[in-house]
C-alpha atoms as a PDB file:
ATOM      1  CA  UNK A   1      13.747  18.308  14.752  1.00  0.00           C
ATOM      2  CA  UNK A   2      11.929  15.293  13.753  1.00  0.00           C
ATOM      3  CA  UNK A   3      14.142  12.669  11.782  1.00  0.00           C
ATOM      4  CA  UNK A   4      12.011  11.517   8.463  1.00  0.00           C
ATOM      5  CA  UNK A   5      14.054   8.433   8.186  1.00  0.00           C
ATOM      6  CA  UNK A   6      13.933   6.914  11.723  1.00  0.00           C
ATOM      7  CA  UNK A   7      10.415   4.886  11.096  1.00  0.00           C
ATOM      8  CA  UNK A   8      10.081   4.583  14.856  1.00  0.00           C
ATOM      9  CA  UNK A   9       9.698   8.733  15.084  1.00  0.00           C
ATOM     10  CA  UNK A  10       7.359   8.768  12.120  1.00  0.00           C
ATOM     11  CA  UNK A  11       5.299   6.306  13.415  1.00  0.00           C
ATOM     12  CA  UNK A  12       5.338   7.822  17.224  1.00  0.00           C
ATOM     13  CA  UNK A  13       4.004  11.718  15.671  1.00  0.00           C
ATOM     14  CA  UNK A  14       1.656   9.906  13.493  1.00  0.00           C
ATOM     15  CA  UNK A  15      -0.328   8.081  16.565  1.00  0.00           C
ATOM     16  CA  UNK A  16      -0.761  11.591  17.773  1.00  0.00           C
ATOM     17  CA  UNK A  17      -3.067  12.176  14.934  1.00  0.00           C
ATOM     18  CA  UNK A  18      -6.653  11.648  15.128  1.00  0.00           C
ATOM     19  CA  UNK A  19      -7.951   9.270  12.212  1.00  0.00           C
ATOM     20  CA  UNK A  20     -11.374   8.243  12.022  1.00  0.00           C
ATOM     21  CA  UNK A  21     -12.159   4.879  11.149  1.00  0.00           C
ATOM     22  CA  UNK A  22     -14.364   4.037   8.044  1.00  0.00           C
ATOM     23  CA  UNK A  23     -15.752   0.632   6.878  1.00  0.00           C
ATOM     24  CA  UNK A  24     -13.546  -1.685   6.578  1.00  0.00           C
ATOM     25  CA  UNK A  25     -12.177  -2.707   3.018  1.00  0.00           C
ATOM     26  CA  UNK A  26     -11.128  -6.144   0.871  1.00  0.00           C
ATOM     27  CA  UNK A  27      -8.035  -6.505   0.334  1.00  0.00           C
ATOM     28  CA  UNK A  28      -8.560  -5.892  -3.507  1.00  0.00           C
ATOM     29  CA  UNK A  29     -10.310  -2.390  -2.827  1.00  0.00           C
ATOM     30  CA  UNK A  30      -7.394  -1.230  -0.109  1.00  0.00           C
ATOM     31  CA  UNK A  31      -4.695  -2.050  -2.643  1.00  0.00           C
ATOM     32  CA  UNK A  32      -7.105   0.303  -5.533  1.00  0.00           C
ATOM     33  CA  UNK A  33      -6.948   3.155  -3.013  1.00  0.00           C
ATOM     34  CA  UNK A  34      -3.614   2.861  -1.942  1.00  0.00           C
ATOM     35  CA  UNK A  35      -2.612   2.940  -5.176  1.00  0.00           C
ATOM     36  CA  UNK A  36      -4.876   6.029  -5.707  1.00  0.00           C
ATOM     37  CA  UNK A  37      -3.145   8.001  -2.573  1.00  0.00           C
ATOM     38  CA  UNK A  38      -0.039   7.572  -3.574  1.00  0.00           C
ATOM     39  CA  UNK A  39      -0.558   8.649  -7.356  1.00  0.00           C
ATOM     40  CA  UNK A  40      -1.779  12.025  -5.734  1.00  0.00           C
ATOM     41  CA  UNK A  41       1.458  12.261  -4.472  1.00  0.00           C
ATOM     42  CA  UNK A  42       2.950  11.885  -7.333  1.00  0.00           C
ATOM     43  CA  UNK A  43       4.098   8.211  -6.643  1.00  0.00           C
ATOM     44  CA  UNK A  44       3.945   6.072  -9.917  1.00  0.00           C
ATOM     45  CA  UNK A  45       2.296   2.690  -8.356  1.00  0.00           C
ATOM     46  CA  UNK A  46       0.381  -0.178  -9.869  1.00  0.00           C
ATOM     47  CA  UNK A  47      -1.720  -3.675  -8.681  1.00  0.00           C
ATOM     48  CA  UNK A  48       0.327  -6.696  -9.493  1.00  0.00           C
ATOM     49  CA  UNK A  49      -0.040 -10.127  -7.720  1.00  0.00           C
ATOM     50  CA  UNK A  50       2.121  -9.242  -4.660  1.00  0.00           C
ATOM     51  CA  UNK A  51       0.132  -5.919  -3.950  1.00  0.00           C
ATOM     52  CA  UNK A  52       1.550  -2.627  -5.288  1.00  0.00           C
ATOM     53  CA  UNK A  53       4.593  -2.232  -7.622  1.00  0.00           C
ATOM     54  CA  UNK A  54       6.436   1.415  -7.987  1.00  0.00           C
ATOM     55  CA  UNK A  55       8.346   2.503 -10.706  1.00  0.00           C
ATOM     56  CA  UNK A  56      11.808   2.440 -10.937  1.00  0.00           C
ATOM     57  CA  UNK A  57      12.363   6.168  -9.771  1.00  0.00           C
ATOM     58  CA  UNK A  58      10.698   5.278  -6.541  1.00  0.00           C
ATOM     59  CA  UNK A  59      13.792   5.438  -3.908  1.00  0.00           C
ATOM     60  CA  UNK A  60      15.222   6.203  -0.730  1.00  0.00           C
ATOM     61  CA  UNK A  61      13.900   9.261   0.107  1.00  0.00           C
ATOM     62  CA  UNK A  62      10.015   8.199  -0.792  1.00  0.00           C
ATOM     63  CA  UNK A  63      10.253   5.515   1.456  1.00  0.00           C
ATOM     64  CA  UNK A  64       8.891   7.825   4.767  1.00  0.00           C
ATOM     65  CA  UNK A  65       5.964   9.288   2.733  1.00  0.00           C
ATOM     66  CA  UNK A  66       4.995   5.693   1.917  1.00  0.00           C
ATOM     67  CA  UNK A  67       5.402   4.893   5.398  1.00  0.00           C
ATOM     68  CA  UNK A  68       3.545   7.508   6.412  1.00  0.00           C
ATOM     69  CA  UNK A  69       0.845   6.741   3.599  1.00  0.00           C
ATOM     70  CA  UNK A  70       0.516   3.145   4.638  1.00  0.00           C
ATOM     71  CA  UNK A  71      -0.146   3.425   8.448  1.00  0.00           C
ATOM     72  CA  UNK A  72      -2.744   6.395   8.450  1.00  0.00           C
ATOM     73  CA  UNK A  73      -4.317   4.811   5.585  1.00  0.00           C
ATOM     74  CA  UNK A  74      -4.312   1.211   7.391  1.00  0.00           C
ATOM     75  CA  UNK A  75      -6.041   3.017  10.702  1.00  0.00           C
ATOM     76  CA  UNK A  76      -8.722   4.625   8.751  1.00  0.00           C
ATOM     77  CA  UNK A  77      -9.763   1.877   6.424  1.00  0.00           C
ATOM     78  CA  UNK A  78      -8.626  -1.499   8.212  1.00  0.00           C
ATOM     79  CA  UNK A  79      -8.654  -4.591   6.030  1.00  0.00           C
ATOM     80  CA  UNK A  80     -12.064  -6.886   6.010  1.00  0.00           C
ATOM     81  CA  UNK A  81     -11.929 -10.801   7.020  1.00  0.00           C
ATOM     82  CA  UNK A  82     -11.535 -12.458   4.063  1.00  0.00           C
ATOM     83  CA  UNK A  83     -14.975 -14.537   3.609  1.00  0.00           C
ATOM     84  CA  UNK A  84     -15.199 -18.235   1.443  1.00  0.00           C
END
């Protein structure tokens, strides 16, 4: 059985799934559909100036869904050079 709290285990099974990459994103737009992903999951999350706050009831056992969330969605939309 697969331990959901080791983050080396979650992040071995999830390189065994296929993701597709799309165009790449800003920063800005990632953090907007981050933020969208994890509301489906019932994950209270907002932009703030460091990225992505959660509410308070966000703990300890959301922490490997978030993992989870962050790495499959950094593979299929990878962030864009920043341009000046």
């Amino acid at each position: 059985m697969t331990d959901w709290t080791d983050q080396s285990e979650v992040e071995k099974l999830l390189a065994l799934l296929p993701v597709h990459e799309l165009h790449a994103l800003s920063a800005a737009e990632q953090t907007d559909r981050r933020i969208a992903a994890y509301n489906l999951f019932g994950i209270k999350a907002v932009a703030d100036s460091g990225g992505v706050s959660f509410e308070p009831a966000v703990g300890v056992l959301d922490q490997p869904l978030l993992a989870a969330l962050d790495i499959l969605f950094t593979r299929r939309f990878p962030v864009a050079p920043a341009t000046d």
